[in-house]
N, C-alpha and C. Protein backbone atom coordinates (compact mmCIF):
# COMPACT_ATOMS: atom_id res chain seq x y z
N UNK A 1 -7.69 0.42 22.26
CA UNK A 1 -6.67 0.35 21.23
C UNK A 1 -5.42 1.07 21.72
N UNK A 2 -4.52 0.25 21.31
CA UNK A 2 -3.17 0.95 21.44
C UNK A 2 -2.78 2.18 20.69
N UNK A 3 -2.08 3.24 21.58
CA UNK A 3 -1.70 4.60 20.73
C UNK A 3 -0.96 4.22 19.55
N UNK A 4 -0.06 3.17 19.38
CA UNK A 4 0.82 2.52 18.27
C UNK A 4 0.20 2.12 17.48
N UNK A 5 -0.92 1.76 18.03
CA UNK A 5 -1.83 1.06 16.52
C UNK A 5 -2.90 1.95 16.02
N UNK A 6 -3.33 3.21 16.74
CA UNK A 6 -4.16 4.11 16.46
C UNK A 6 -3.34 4.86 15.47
N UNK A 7 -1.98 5.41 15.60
CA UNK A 7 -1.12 5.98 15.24
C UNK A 7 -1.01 5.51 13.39
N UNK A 8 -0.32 3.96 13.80
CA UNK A 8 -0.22 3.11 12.61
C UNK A 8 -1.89 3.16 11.71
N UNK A 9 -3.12 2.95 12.17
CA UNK A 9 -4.42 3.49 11.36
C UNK A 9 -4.25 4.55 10.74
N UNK A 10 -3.85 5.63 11.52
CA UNK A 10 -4.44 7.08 10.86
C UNK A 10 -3.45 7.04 10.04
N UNK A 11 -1.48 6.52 10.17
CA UNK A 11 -1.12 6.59 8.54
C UNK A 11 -1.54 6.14 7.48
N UNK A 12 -2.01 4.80 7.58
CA UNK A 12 -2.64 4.07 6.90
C UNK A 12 -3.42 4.93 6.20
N UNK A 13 -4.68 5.57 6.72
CA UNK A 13 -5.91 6.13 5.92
C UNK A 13 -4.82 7.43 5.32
N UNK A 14 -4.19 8.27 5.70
CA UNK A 14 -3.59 9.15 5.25
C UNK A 14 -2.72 9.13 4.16
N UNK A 15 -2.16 8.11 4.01
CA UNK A 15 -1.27 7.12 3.16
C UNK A 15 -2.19 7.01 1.80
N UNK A 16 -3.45 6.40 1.86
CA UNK A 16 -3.99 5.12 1.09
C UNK A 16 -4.71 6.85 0.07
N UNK A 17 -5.38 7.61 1.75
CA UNK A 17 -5.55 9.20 0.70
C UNK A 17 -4.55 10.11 -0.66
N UNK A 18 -4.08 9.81 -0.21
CA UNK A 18 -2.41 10.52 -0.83
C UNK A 18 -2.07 9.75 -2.05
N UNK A 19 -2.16 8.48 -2.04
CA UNK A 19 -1.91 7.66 -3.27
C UNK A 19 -3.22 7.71 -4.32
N UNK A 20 -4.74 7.94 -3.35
CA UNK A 20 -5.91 7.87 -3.98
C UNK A 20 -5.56 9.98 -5.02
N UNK A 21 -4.98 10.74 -4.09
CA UNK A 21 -5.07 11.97 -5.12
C UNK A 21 -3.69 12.53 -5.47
N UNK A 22 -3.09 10.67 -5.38
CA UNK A 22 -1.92 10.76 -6.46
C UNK A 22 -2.08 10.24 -8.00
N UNK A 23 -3.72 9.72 -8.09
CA UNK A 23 -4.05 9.03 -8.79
C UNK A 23 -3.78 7.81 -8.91
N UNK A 24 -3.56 7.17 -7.93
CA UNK A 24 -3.74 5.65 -8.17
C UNK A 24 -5.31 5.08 -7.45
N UNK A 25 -5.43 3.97 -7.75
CA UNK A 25 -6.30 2.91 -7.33
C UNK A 25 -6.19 1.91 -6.16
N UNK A 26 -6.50 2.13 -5.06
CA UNK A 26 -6.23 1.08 -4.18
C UNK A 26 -6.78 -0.02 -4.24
N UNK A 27 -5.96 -1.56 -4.03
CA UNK A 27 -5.89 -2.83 -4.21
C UNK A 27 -7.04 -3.19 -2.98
N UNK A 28 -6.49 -3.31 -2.43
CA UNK A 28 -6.16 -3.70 -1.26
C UNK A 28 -5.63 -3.12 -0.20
N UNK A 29 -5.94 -3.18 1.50
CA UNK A 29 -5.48 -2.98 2.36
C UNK A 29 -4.87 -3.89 3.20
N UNK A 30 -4.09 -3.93 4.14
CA UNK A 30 -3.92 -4.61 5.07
C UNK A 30 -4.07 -6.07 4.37
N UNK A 31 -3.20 -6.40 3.29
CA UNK A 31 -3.53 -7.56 3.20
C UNK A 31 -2.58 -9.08 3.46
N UNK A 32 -2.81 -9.34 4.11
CA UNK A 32 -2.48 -10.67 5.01
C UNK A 32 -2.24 -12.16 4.52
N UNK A 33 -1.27 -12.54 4.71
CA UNK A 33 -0.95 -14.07 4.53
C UNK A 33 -0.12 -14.84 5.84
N UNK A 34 0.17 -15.96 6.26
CA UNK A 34 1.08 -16.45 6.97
C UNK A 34 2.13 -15.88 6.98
N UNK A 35 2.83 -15.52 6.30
CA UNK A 35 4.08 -14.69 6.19
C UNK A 35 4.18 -13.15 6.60
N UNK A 36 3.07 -12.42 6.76
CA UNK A 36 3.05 -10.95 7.44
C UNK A 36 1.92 -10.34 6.52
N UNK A 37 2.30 -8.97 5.98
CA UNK A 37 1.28 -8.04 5.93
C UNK A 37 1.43 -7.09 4.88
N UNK A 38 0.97 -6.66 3.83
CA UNK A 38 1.46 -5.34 3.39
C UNK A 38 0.32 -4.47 3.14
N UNK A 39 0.56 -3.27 3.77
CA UNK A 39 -0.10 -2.08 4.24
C UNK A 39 -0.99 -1.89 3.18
N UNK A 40 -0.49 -1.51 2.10
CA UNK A 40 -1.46 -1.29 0.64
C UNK A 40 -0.95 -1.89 -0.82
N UNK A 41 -1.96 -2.18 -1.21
CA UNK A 41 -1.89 -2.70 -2.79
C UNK A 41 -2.75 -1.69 -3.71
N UNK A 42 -2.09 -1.47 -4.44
CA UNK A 42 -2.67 -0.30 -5.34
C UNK A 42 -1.96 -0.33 -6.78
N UNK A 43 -3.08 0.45 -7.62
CA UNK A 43 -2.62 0.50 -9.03
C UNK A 43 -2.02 1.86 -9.43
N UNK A 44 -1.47 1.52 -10.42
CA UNK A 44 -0.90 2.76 -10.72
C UNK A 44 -0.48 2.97 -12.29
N UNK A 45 -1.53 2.98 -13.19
CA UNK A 45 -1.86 2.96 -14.24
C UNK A 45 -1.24 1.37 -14.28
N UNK A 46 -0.23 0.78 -15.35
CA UNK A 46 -0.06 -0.52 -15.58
C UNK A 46 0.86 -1.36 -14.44
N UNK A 47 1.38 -0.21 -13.54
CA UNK A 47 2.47 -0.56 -12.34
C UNK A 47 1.50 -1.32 -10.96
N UNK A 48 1.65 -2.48 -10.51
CA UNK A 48 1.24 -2.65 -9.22
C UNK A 48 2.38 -2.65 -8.15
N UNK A 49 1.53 -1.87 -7.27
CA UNK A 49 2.66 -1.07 -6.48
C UNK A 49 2.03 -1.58 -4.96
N UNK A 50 3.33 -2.08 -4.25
CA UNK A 50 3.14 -2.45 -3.05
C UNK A 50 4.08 -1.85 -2.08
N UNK A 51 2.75 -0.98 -1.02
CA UNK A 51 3.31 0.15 -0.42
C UNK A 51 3.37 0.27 1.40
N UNK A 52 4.66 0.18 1.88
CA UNK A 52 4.49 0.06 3.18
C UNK A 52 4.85 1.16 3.49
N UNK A 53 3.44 1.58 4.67
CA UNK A 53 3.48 3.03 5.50
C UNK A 53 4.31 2.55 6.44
N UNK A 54 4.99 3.88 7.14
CA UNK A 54 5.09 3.55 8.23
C UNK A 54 5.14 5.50 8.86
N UNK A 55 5.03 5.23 10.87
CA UNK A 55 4.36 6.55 10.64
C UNK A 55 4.96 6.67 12.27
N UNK A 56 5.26 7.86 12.55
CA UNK A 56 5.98 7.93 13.40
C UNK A 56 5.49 9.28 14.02
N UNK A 57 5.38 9.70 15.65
CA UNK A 57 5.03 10.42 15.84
C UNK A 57 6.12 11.62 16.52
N UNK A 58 7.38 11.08 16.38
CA UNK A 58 8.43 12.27 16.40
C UNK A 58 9.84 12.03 15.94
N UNK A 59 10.79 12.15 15.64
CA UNK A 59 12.43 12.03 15.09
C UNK A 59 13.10 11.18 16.32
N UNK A 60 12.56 10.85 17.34
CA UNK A 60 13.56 10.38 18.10
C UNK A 60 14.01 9.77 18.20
N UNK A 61 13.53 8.27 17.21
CA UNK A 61 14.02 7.18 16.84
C UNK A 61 14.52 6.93 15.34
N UNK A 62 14.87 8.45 14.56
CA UNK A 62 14.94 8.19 13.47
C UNK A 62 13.73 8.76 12.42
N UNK A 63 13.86 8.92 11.33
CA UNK A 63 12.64 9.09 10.39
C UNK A 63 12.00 7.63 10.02
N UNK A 64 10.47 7.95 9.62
CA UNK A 64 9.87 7.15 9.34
C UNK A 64 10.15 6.38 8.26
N UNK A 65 10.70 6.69 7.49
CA UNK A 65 11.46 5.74 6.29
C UNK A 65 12.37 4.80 6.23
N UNK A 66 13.79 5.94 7.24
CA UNK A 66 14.25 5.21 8.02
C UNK A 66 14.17 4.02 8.53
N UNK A 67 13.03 3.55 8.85
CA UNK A 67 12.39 2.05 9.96
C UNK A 67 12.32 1.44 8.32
N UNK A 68 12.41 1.56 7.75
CA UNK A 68 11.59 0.19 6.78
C UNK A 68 13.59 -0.16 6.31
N UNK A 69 14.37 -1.10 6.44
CA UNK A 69 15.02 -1.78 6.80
C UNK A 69 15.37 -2.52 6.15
N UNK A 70 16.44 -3.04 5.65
CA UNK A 70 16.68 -4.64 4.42
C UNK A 70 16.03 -5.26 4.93
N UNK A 71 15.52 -5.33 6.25
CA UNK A 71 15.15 -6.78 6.43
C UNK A 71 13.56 -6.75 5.70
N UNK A 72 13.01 -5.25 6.32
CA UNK A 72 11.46 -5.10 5.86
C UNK A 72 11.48 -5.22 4.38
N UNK A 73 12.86 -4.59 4.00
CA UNK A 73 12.85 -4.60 2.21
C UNK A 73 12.17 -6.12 1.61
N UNK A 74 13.36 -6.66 2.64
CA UNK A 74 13.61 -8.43 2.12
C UNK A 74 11.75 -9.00 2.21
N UNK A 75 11.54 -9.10 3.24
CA UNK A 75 9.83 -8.99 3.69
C UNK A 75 9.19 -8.82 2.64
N UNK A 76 8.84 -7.43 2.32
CA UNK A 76 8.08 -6.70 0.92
C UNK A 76 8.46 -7.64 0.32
N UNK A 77 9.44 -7.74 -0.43
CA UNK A 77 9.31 -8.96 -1.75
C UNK A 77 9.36 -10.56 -1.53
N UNK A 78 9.28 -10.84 -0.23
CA UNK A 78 8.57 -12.41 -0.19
C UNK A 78 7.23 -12.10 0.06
N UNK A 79 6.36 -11.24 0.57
CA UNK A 79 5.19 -11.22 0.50
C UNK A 79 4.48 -10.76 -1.11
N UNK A 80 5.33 -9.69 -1.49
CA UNK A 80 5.01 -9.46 -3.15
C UNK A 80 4.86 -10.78 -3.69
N UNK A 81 6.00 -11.46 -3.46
CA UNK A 81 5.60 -13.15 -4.75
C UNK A 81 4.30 -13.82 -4.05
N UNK A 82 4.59 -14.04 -3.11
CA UNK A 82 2.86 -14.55 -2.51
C UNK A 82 1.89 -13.78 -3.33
N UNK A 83 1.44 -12.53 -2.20
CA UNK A 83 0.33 -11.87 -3.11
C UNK A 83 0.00 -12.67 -4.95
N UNK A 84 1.50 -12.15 -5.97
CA UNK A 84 1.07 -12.46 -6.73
C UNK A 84 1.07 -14.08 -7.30
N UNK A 85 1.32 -14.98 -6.72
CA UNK A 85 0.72 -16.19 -6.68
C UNK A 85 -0.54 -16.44 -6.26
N UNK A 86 -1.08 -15.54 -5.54
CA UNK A 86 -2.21 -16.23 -5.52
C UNK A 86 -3.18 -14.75 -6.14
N UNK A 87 -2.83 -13.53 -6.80
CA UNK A 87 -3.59 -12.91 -7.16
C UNK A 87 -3.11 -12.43 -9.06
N UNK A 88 -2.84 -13.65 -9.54
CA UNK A 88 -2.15 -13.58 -10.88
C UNK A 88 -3.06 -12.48 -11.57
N UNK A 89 -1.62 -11.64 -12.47
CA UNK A 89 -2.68 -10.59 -13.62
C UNK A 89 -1.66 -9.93 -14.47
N UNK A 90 -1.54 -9.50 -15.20
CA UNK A 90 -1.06 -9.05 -16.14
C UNK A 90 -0.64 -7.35 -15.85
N UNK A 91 0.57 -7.02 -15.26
CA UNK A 91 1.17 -6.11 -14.91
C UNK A 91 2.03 -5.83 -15.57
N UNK A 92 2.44 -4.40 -15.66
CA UNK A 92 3.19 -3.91 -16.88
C UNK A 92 5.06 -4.01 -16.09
N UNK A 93 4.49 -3.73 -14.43
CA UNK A 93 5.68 -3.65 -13.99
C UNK A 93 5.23 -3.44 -12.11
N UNK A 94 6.01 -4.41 -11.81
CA UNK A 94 6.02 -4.33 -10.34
C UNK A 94 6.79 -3.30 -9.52
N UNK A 95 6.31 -2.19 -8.43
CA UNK A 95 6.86 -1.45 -7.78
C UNK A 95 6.86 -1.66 -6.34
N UNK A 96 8.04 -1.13 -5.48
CA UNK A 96 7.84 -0.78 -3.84
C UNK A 96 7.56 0.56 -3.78
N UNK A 97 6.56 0.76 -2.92
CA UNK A 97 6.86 2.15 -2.56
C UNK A 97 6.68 2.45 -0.96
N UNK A 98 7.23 3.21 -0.40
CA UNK A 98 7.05 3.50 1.04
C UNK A 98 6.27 4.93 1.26
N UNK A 99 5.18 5.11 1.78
CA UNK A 99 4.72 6.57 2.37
C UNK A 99 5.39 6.35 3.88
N UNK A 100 6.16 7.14 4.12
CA UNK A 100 6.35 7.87 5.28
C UNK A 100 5.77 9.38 6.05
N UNK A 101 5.33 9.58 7.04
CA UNK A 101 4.73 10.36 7.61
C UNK A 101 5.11 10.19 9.15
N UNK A 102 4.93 11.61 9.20
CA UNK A 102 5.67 12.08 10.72
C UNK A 102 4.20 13.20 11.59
N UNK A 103 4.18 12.49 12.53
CA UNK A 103 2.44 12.96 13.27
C UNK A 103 2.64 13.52 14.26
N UNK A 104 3.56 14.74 14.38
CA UNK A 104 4.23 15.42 16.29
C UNK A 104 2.99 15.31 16.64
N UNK A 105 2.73 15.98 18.09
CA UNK A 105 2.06 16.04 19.25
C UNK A 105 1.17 17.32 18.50
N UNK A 106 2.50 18.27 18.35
CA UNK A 106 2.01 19.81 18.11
C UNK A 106 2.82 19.94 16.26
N UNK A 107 2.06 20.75 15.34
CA UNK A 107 2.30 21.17 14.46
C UNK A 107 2.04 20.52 13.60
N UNK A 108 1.79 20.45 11.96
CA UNK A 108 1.61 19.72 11.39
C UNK A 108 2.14 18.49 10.80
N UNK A 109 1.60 17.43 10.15
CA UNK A 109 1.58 16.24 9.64
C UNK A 109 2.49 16.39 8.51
N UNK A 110 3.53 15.95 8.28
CA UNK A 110 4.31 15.53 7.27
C UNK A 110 4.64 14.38 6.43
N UNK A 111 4.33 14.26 4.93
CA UNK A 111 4.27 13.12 4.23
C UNK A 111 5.49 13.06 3.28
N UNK A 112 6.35 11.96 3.32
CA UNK A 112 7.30 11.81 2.05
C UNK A 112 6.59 10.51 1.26
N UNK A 113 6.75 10.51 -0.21
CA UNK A 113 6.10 9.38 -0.67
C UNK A 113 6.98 9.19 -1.27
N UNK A 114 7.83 7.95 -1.09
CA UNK A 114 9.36 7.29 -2.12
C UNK A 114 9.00 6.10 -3.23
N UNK A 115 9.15 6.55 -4.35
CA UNK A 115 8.64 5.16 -5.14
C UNK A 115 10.12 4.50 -5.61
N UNK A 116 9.52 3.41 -6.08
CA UNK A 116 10.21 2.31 -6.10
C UNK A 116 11.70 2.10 -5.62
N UNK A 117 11.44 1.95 -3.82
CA UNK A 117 12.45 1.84 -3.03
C UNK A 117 13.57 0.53 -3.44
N UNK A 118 12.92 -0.03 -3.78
CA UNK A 118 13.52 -1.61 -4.16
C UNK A 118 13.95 -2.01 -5.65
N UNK A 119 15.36 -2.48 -5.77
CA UNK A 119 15.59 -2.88 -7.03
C UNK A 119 15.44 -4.01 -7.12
């Protein structure tokens, strides 16, 4: 396995933790259509919230939040209408949210959790 994709796992589980003892419910992971990917699906009392990690292991290219992008924005919500076309339900209110996390070499792990990045 690639360090990029080992990297991208451990936010993932670290991510999906953080939302689990933020009190939400996870959906879904990694869930997949022709069109790409989104990291996690999760509940959040009546809010379904669709949340892309992203995870970076130093500042040199920027913060991890940073990377998620109009274009990734734009992304998130053509994959959001998918998802919910084909997973119809009665939601009080649709959210983005991004966990960002920063993984140096040396020192500890840092998490920002931004909700509803997207208007």
């Amino acid at each position: 396995m690639r360090v990029k994709d080992a990297l991208g796992q451990y936010g993932e589980r670290v991510a999906a933790a953080h939302l689990i003892d933020a009190g939400m419910s996870i959906i879904e992971t990694n869930w997949r259509c022709v069109a790409g990917e989104i990291d996690i699906i999760a509940s959040d009392g009546r809010a379904l919230v669709f949340c892309e990690v992203k995870t970076r292991s130093s500042l040199a290219f920027g913060s991890p939040a940073a990377a998620v992008t109009w274009v990734k924005q734009r992304r998130m919500r053509e994959l959001a209408v998918r998802y919910l076309a084909e997973n119809p339900g009665k939601w009080g209110e649709i959210r983005f949210d991004v966990v960002a996390i920063l993984r140096p070499r040396t020192g500890a792990t840092t998490l920002e959790h931004l909700r509803d990045v997207l208007s």
